[in-house]
Protein backbone atom coordinates (compact mmCIF):
# COMPACT_ATOMS: atom_id res chain seq x y z
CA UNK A 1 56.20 14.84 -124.20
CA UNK A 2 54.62 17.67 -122.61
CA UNK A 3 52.08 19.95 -124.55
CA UNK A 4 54.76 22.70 -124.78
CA UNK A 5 57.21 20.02 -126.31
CA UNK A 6 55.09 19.38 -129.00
CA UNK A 7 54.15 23.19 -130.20
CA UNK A 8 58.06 23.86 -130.08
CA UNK A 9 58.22 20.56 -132.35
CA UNK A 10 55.48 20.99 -134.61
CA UNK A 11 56.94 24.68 -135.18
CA UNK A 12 60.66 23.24 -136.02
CA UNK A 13 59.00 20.78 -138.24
CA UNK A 14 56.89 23.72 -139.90
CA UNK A 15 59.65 26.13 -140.14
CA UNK A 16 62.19 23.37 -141.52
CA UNK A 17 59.25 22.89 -144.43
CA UNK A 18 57.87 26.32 -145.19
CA UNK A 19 60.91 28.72 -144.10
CA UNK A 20 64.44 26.71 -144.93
CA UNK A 21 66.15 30.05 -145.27
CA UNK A 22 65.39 30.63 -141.85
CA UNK A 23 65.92 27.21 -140.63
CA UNK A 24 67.45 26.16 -138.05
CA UNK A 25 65.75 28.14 -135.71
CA UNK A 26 66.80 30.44 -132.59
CA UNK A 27 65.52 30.86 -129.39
CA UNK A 28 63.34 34.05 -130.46
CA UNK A 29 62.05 32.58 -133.45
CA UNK A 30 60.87 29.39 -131.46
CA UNK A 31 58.80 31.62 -128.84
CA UNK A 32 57.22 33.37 -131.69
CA UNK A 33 56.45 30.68 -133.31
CA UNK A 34 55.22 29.06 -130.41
CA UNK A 35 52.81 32.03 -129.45
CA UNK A 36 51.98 32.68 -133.20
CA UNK A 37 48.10 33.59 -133.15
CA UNK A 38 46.68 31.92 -136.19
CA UNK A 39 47.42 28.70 -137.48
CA UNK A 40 47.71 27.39 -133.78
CA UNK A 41 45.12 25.21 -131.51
CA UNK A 42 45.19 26.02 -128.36
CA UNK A 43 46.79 29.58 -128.92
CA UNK A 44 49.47 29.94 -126.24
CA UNK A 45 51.20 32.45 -124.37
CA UNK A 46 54.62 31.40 -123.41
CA UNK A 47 57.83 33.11 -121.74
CA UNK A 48 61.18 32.49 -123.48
CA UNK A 49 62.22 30.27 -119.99
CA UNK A 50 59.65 28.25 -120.95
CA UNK A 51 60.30 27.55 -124.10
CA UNK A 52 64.01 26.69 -123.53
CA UNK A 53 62.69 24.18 -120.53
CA UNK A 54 60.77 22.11 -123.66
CA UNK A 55 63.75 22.33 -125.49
CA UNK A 56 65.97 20.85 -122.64
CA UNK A 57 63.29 18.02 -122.87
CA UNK A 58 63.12 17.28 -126.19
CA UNK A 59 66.83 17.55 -126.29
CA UNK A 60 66.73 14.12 -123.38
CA UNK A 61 65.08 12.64 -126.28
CA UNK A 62 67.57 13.10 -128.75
CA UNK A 63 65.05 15.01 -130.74
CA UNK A 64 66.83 18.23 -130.86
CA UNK A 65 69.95 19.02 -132.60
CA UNK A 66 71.94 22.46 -131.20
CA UNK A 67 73.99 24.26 -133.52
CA UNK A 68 76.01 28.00 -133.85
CA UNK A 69 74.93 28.18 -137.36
CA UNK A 70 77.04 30.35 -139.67
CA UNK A 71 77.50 33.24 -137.59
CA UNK A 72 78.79 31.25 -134.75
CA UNK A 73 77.22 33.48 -131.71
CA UNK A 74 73.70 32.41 -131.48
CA UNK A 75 72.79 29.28 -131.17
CA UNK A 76 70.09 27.38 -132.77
CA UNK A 77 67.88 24.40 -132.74
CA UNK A 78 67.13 21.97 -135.61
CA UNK A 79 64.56 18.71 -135.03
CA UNK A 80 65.77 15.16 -135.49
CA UNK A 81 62.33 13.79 -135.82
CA UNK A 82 62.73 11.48 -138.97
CA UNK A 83 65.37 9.65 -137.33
CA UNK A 84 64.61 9.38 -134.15
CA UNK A 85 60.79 7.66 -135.03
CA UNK A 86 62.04 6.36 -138.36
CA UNK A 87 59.39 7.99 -140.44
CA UNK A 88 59.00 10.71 -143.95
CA UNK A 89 58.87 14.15 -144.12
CA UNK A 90 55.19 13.11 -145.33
CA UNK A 91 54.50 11.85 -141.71
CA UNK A 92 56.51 14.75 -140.49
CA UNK A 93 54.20 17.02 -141.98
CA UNK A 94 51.16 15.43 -140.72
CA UNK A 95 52.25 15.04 -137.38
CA UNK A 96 53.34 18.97 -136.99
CA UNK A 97 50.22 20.01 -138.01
CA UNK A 98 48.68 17.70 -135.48
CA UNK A 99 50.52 19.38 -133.17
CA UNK A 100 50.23 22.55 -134.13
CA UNK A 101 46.29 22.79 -134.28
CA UNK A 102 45.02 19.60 -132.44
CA UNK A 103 42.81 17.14 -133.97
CA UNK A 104 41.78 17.38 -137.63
CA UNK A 105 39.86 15.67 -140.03
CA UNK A 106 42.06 14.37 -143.29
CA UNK A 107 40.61 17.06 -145.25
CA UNK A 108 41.84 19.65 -142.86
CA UNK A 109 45.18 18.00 -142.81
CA UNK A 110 45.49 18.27 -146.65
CA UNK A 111 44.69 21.84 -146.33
CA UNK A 112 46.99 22.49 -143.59
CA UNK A 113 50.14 20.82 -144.92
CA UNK A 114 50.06 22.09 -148.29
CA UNK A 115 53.00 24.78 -147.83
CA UNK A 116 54.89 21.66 -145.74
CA UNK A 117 54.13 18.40 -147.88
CA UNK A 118 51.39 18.32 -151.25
CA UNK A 119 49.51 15.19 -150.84
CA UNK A 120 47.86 13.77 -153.82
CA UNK A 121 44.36 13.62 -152.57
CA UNK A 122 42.77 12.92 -149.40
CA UNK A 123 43.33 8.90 -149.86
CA UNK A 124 46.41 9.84 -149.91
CA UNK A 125 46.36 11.44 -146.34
CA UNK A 126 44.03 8.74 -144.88
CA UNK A 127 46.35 6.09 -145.90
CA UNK A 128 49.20 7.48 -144.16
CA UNK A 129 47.38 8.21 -141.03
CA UNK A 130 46.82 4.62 -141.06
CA UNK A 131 49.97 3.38 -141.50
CA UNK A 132 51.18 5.46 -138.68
CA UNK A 133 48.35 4.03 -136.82
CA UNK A 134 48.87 0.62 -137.08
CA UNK A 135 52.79 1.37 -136.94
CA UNK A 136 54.59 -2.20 -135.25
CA UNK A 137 56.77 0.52 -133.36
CA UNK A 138 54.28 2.12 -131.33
CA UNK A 139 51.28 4.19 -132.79
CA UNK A 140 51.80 7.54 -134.00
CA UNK A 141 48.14 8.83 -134.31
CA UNK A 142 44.91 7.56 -133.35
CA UNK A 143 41.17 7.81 -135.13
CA UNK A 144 38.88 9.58 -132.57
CA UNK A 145 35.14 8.84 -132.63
CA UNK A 146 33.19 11.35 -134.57
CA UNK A 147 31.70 13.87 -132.46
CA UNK A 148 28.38 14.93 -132.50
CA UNK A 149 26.43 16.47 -135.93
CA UNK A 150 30.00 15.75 -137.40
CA UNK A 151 30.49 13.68 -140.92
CA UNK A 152 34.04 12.59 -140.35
CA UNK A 153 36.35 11.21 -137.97
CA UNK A 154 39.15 13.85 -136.62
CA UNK A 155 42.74 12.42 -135.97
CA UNK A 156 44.94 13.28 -133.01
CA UNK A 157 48.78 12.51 -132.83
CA UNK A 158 49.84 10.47 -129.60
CA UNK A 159 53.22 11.78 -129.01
CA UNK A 160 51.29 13.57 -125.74
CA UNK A 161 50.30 10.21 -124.55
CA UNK A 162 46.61 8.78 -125.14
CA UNK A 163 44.35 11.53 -126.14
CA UNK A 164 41.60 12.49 -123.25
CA UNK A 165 38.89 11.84 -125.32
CA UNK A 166 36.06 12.90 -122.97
CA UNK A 167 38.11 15.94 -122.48
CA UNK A 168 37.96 16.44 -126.20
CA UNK A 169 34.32 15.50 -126.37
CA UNK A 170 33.55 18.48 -123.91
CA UNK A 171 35.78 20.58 -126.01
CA UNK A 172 34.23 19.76 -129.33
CA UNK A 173 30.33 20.65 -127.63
CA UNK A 174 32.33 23.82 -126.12
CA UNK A 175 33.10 25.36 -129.70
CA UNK A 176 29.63 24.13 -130.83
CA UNK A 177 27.98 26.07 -128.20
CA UNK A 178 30.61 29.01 -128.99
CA UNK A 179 29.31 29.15 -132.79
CA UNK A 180 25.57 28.55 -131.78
CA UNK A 181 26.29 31.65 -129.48
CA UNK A 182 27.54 33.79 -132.13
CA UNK A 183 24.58 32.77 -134.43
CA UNK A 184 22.12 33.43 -131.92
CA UNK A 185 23.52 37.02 -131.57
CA UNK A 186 24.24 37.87 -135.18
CA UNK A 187 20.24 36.45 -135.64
CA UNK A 188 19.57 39.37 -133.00
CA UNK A 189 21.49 42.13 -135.13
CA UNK A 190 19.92 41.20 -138.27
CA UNK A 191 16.63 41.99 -136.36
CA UNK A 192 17.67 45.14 -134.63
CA UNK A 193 18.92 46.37 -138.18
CA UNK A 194 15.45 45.61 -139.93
CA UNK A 195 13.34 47.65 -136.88
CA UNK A 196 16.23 50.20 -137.13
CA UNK A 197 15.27 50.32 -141.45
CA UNK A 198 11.59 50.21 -140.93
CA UNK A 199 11.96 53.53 -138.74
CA UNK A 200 14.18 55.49 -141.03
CA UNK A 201 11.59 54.17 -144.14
CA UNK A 202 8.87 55.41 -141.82
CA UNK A 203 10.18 58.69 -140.76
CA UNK A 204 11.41 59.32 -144.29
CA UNK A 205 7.87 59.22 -145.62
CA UNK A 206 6.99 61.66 -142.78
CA UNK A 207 9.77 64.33 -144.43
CA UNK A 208 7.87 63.92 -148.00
CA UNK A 209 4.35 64.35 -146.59
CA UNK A 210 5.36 67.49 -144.55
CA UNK A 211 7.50 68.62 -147.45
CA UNK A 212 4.41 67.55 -150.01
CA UNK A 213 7.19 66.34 -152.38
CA UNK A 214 5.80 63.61 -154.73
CA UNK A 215 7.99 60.77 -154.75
């Protein structure tokens, strides 16, 4: 599936787990939560045309389910993940927030899926990552090589096809330069700000000795 198809996934999957009330979703919904600023790697910026174009493709894989709801006039879309690829709303969880925000490390997959799934621990995690890994059906998710100054291994999902992984690579030494960037300027502030305090200190003691007040 396209990139699109899996951010209008991931966000059914999300919704369905976090926001039942709500669930399933319309057309509206699915663009906002498709352009929905945090929680979301890459952030996107999509028209509603768009998003009803990934629709029409998931719905060629039979993993979209159209419905009128209650009120009959608008319609709206439910995923049919589990039984399409045979697997738990465990997996389900893991693999929306794989698509939602892009690769993470187990840790940051326990985090992240807390309001859809509580795992146990991070064993937990890792062993399902595995079994979806090593699934007889077709792999699911794949372990990427750990990146640079980095202590674990990030997974990615493969419903996009294999992951790029040089394209990652240059991605992952992107956001490191981004964050060595912003240290080098906050490093420059915290300089400017200590001359800036030495001059009012200096021209402060210039008011008491032309005042002659005793301090």
């Amino acid at each position: 599936m396209s990139p699109l198809e899996a951010r209008v996934l991931g966000v059914l999957i999300e919704k369905q787990l976090t926001t039942p009330d709500y669930y399933p979703l319309t057309l509206n919904a699915l663009v906002a939560g498709s352009n929905q600023k945090s929680n979301r790697s890459p952030v996107m910026n999509v028209a509603e045309s768009e998003v009803q174009m990934a629709l029409d493709g998931l719905k060629h894989h039979t993993l979209i389910i159209e419905s009128y709801g209650a009120s009959g006039r608008v319609m709206r879309y439910a995923h049919n993940l589990g039984k399409v690829l045979n697997v738990s709303q465990a997996v389900s969880a893991l693999l929306a927030a794989l698509m939602l925000r892009g690769p993470q490390t187990p840790g940051e997959l326990r985090t992240g899926c807390d309001r859809m799934y509580r795992f146990a621990d991070i064993s937990s995690v890792e062993a399902y990552l595995e079994e979806i890994a090593a699934r007889s059906a077709g792999a699911l998710a794949v372990k990427l090589s750990k990146q640079p100054g980095s202590r674990e291994h990030r997974w990615a999902h493969l419903l996009c096809g294999p992951v790029d992984v040089q394209a990652y690579a240059a991605a992952s030494v992107e956001d490191e330069g981004v964050t060595t960037g912003e240290l080098s300027t906050l490093k420059s502030h915290v300089a400017q700000l200590r001359d800036d305090v030495g001059e009012l200190r200096a021209l402060v003691e210039r008011l008491y000795q032309e005042l002659g007040v005793k301090r």
